[in-house]
PDB file of N, CA and C in Angstrom:
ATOM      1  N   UNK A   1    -149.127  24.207  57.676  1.00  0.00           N
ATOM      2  CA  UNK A   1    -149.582  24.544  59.007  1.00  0.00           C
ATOM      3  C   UNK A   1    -149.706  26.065  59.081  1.00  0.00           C
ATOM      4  N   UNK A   2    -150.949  26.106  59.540  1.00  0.00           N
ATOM      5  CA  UNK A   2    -151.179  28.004  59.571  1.00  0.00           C
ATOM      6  C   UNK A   2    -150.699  29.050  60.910  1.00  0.00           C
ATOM      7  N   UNK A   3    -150.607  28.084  61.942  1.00  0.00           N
ATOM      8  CA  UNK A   3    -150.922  28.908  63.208  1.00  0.00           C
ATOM      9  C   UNK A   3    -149.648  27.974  63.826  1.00  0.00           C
ATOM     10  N   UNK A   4    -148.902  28.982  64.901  1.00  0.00           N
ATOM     11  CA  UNK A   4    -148.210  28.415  65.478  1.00  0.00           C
ATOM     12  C   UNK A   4    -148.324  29.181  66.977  1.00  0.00           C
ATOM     13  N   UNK A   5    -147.731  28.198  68.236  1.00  0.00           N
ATOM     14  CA  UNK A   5    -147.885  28.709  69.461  1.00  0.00           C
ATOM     15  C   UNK A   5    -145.116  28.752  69.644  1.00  0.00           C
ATOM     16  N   UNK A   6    -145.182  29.543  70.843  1.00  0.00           N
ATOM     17  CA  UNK A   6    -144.076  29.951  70.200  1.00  0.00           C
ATOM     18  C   UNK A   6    -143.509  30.385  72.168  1.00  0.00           C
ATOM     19  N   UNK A   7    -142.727  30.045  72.282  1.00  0.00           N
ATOM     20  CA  UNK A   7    -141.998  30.600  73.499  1.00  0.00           C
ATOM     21  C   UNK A   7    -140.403  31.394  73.631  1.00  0.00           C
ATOM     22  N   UNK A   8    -140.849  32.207  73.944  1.00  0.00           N
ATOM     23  CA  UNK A   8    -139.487  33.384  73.867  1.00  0.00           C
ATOM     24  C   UNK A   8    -138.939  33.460  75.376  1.00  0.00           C
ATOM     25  N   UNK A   9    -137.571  33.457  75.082  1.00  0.00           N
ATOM     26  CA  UNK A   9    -136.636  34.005  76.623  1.00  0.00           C
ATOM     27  C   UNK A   9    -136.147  34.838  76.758  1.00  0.00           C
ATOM     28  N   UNK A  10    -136.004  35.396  77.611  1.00  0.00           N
ATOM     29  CA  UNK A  10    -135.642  37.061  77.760  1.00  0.00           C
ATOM     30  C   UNK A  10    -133.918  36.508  79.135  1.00  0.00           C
ATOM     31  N   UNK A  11    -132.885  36.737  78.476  1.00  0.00           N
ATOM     32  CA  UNK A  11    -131.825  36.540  79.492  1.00  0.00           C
ATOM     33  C   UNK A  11    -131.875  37.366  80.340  1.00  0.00           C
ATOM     34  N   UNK A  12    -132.039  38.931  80.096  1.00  0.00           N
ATOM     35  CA  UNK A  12    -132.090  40.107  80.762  1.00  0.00           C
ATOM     36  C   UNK A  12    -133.110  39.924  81.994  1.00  0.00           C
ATOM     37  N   UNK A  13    -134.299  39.175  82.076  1.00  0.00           N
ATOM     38  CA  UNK A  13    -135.258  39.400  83.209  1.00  0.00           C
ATOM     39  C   UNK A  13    -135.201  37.552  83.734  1.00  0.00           C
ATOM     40  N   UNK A  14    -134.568  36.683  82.830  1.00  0.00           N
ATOM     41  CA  UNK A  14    -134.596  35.073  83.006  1.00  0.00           C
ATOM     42  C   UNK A  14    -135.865  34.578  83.174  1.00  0.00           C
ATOM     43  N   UNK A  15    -136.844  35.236  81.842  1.00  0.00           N
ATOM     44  CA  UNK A  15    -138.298  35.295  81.818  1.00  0.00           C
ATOM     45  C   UNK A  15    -138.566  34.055  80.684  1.00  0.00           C
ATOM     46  N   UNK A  16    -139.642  33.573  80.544  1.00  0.00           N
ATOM     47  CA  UNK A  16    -139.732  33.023  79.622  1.00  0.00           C
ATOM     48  C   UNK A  16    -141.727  33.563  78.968  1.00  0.00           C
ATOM     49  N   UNK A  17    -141.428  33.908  77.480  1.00  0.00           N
ATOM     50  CA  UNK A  17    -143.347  34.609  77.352  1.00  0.00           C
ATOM     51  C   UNK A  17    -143.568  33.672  76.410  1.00  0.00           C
ATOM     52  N   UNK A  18    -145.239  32.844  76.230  1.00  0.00           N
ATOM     53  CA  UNK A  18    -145.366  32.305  75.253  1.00  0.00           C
ATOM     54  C   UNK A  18    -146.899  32.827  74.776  1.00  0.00           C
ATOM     55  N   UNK A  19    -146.645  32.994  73.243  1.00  0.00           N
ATOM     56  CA  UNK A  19    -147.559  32.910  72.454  1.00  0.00           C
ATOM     57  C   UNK A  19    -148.055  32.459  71.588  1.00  0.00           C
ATOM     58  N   UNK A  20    -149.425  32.957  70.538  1.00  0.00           N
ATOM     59  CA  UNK A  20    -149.489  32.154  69.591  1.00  0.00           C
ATOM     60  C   UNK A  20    -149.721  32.887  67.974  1.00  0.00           C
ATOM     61  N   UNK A  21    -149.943  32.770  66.943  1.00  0.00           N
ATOM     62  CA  UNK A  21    -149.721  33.704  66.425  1.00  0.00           C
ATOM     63  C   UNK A  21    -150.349  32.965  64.753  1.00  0.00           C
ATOM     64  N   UNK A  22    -150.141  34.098  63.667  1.00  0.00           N
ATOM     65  CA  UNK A  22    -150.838  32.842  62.398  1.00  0.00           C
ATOM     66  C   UNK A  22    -148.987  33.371  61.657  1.00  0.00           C
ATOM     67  N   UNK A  23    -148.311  34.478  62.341  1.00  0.00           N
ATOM     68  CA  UNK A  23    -146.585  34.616  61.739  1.00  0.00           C
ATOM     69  C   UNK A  23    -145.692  34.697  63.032  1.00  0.00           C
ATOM     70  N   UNK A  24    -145.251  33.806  63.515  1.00  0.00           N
ATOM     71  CA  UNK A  24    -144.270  33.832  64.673  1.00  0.00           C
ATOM     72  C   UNK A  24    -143.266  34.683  64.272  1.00  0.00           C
ATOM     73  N   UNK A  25    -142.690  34.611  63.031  1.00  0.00           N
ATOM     74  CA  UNK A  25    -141.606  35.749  62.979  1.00  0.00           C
ATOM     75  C   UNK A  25    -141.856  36.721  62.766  1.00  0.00           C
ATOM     76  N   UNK A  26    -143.454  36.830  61.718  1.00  0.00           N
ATOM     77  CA  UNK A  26    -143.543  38.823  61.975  1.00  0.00           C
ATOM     78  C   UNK A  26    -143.872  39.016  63.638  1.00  0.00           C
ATOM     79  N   UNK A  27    -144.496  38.280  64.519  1.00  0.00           N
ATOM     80  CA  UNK A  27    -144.710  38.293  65.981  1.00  0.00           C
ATOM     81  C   UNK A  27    -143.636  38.938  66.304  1.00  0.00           C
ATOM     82  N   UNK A  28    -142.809  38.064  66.141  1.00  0.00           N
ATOM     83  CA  UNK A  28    -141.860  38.348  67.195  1.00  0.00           C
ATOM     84  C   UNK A  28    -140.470  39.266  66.818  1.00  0.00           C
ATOM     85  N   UNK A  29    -140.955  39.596  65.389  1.00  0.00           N
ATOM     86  CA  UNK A  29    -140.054  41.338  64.974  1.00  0.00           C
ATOM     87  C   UNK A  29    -140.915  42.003  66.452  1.00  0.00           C
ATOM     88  N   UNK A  30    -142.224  41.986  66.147  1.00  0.00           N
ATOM     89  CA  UNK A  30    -143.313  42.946  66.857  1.00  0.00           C
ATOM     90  C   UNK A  30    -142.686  43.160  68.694  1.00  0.00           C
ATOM     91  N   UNK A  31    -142.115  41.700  69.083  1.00  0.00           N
ATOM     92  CA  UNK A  31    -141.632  41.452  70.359  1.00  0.00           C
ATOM     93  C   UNK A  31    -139.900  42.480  70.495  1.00  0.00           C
ATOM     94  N   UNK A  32    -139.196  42.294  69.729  1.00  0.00           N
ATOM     95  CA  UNK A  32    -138.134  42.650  70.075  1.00  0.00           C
ATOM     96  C   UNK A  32    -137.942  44.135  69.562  1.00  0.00           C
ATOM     97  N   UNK A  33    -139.072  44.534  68.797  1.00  0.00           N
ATOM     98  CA  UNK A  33    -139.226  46.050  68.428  1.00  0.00           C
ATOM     99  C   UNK A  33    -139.364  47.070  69.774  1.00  0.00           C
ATOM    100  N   UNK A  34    -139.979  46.285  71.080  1.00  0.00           N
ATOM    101  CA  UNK A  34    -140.388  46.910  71.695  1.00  0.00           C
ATOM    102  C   UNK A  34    -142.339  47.407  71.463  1.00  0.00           C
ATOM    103  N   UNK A  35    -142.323  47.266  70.740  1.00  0.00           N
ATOM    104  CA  UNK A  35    -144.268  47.372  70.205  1.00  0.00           C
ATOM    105  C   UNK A  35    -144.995  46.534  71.143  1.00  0.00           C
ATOM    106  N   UNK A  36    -144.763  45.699  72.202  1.00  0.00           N
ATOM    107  CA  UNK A  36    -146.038  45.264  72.716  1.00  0.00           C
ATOM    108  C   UNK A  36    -144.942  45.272  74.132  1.00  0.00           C
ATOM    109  N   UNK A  37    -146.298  45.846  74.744  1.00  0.00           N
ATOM    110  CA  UNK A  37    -146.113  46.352  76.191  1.00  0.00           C
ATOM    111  C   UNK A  37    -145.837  44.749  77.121  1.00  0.00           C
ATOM    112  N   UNK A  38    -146.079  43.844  76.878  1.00  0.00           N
ATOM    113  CA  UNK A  38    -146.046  42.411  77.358  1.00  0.00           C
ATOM    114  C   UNK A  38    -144.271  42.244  77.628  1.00  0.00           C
ATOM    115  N   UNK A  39    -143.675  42.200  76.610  1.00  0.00           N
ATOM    116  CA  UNK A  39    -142.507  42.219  76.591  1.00  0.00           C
ATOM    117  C   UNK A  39    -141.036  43.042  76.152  1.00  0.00           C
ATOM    118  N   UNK A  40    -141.935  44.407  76.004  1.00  0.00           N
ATOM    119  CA  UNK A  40    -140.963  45.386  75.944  1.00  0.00           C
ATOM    120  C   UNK A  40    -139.764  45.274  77.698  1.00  0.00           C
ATOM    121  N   UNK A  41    -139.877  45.027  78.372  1.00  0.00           N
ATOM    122  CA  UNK A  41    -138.584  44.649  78.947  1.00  0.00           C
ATOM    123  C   UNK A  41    -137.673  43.885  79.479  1.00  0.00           C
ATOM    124  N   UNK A  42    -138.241  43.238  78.416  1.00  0.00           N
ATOM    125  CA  UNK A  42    -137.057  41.669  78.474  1.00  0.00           C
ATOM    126  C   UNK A  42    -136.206  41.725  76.633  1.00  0.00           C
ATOM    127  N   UNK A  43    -136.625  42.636  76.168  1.00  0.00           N
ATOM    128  CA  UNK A  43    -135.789  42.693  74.968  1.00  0.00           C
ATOM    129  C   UNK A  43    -134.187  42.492  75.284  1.00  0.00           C
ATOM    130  N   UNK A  44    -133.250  41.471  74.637  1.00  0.00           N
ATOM    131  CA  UNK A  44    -133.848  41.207  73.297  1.00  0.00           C
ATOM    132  C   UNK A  44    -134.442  39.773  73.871  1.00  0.00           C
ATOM    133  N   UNK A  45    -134.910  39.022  73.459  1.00  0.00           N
ATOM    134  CA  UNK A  45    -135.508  37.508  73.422  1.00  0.00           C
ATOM    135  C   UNK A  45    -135.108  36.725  72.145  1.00  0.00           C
ATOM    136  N   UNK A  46    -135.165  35.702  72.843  1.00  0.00           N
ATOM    137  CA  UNK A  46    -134.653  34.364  71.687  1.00  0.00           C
ATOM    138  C   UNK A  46    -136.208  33.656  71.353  1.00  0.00           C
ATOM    139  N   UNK A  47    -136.242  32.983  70.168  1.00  0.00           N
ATOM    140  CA  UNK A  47    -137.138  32.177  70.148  1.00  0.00           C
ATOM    141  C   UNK A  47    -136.628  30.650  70.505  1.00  0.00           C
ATOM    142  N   UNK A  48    -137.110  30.312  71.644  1.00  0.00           N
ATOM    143  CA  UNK A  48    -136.353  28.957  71.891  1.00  0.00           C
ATOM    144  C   UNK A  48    -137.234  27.620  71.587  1.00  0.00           C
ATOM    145  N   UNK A  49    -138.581  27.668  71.414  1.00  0.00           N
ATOM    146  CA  UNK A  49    -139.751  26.776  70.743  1.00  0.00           C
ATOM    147  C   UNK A  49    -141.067  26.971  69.762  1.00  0.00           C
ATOM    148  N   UNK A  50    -140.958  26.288  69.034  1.00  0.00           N
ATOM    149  CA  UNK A  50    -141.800  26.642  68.016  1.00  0.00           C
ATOM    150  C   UNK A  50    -143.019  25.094  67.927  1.00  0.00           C
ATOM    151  N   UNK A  51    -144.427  25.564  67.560  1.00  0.00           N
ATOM    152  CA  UNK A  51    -144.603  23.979  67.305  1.00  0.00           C
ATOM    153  C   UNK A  51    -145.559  24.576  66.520  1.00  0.00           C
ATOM    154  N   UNK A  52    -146.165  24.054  65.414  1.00  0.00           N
ATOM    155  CA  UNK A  52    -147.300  24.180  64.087  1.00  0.00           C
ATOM    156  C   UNK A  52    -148.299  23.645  64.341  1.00  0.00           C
ATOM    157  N   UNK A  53    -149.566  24.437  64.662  1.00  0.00           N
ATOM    158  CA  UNK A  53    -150.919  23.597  64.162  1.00  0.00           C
ATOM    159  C   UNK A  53    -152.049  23.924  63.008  1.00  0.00           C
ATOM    160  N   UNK A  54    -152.334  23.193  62.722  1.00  0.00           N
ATOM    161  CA  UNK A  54    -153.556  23.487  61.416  1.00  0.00           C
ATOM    162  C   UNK A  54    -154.882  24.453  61.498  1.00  0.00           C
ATOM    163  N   UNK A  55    -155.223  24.941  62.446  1.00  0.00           N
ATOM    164  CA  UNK A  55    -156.340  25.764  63.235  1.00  0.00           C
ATOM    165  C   UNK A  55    -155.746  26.825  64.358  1.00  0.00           C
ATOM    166  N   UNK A  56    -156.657  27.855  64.591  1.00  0.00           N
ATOM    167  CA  UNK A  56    -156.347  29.082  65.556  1.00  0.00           C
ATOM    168  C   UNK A  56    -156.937  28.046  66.918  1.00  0.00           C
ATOM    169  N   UNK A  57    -158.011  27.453  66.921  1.00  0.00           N
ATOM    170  CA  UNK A  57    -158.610  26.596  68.100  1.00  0.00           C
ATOM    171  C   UNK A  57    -157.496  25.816  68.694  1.00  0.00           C
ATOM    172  N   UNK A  58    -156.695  25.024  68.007  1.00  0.00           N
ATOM    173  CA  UNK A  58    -155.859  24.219  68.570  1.00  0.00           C
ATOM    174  C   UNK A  58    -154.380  24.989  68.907  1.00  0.00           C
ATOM    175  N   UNK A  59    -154.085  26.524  68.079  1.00  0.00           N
ATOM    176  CA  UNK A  59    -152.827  26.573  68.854  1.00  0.00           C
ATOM    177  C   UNK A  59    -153.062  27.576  70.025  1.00  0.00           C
ATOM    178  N   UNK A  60    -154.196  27.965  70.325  1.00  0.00           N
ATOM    179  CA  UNK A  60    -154.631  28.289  71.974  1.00  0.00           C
ATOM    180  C   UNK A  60    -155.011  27.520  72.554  1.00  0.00           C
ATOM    181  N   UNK A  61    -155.485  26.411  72.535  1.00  0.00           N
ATOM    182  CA  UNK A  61    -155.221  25.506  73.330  1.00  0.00           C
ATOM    183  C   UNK A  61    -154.415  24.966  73.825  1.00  0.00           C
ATOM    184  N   UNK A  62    -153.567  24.929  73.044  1.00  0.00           N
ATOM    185  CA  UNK A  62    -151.788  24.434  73.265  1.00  0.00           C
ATOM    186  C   UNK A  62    -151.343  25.746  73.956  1.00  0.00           C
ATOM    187  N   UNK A  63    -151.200  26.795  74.093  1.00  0.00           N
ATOM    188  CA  UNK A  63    -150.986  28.101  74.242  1.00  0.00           C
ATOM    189  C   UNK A  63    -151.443  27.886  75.912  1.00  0.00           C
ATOM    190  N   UNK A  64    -152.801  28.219  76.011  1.00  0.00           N
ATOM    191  CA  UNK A  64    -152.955  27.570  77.403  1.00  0.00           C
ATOM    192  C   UNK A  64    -152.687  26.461  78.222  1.00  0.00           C
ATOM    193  N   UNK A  65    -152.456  25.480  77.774  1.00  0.00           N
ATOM    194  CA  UNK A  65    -152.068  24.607  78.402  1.00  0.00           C
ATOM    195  C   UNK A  65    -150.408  24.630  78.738  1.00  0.00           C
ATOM    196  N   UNK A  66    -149.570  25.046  77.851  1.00  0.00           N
ATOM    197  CA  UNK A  66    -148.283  25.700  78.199  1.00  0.00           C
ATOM    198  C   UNK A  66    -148.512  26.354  79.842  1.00  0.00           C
ATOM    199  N   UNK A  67    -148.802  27.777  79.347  1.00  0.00           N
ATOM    200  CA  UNK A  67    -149.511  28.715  79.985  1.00  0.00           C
ATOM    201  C   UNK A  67    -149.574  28.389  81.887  1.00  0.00           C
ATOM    202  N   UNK A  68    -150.703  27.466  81.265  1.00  0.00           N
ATOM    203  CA  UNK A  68    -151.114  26.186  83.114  1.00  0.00           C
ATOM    204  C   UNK A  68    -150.255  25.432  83.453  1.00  0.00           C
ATOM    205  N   UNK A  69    -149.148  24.724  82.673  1.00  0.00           N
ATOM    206  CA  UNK A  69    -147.894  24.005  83.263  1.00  0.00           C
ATOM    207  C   UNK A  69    -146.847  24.912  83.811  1.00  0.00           C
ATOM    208  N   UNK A  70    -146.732  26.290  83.145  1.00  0.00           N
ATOM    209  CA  UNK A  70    -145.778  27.047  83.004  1.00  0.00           C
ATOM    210  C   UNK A  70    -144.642  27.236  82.134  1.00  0.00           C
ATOM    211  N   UNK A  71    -143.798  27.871  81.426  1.00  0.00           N
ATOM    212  CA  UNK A  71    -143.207  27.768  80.043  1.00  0.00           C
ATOM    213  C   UNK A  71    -141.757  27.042  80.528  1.00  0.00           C
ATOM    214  N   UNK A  72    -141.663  27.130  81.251  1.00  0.00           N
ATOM    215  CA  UNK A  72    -140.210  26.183  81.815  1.00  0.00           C
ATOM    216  C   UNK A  72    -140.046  24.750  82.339  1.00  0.00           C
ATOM    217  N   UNK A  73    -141.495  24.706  82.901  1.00  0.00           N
ATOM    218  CA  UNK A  73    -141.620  23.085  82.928  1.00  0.00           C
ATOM    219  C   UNK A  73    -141.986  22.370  82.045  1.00  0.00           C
ATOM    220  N   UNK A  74    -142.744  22.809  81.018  1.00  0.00           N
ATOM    221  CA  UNK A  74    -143.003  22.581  79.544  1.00  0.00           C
ATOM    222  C   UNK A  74    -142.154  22.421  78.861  1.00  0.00           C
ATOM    223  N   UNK A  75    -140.520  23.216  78.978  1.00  0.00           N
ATOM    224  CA  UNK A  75    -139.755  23.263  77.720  1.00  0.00           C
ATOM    225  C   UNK A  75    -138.369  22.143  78.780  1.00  0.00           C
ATOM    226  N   UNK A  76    -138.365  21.795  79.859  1.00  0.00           N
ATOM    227  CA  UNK A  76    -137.766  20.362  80.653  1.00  0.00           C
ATOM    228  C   UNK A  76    -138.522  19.254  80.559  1.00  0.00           C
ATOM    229  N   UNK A  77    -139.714  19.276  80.530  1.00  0.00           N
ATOM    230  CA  UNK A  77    -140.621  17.799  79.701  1.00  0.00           C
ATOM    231  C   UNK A  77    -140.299  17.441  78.181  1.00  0.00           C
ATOM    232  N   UNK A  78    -140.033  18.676  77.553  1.00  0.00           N
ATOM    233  CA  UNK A  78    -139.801  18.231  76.230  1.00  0.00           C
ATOM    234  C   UNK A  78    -138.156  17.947  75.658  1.00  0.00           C
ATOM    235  N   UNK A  79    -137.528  18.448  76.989  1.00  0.00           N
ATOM    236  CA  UNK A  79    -135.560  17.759  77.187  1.00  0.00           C
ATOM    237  C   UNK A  79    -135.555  16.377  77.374  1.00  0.00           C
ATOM    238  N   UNK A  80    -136.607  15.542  78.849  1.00  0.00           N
ATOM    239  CA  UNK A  80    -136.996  14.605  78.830  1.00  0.00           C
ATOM    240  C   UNK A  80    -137.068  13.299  78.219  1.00  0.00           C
ATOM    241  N   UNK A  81    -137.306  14.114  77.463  1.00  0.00           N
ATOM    242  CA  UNK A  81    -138.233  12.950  76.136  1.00  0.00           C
ATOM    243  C   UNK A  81    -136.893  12.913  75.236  1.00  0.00           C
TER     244      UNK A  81
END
């Protein structure tokens, strides 16, 4: 699997950011470095979901659709289950 979509929590702001990426962990060095203005202040962040898809098309799609549910009702649908 090449591409993954990826949701991070920030305890400090009780934020949750999701993205997508073709290296979630070089990403998200990039996230807790402070290097991207998105989430330089919620450092540090956890990675609390990960999911793999085979194409860049399908993990923005998934990415948005997160996105449109919101990252917290998304990650209590998937407690749910």
């Amino acid at each position: 699997m090449n591409y993954s979509v990826y949701i991070l929590y920030s305890v400090s702001l009780d934020r949750y950011y999701v993205g997508q990426s073709k290296n979630h962990i070089e990403r998200f060095e990039r996230h807790q470095s402070g290097r991207n203005k998105s989430t330089k202040g919620g450092i540090p962040w956890k990675i609390v979901h990960v999911e793999y898809f085979e194409d860049r098309p399908s993990a923005v799609q998934k990415e948005r659709q997160i996105k449109n549910m919101g990252s917290r009702r998304y990650l209590e649908g998937l407690n749910d289950k």
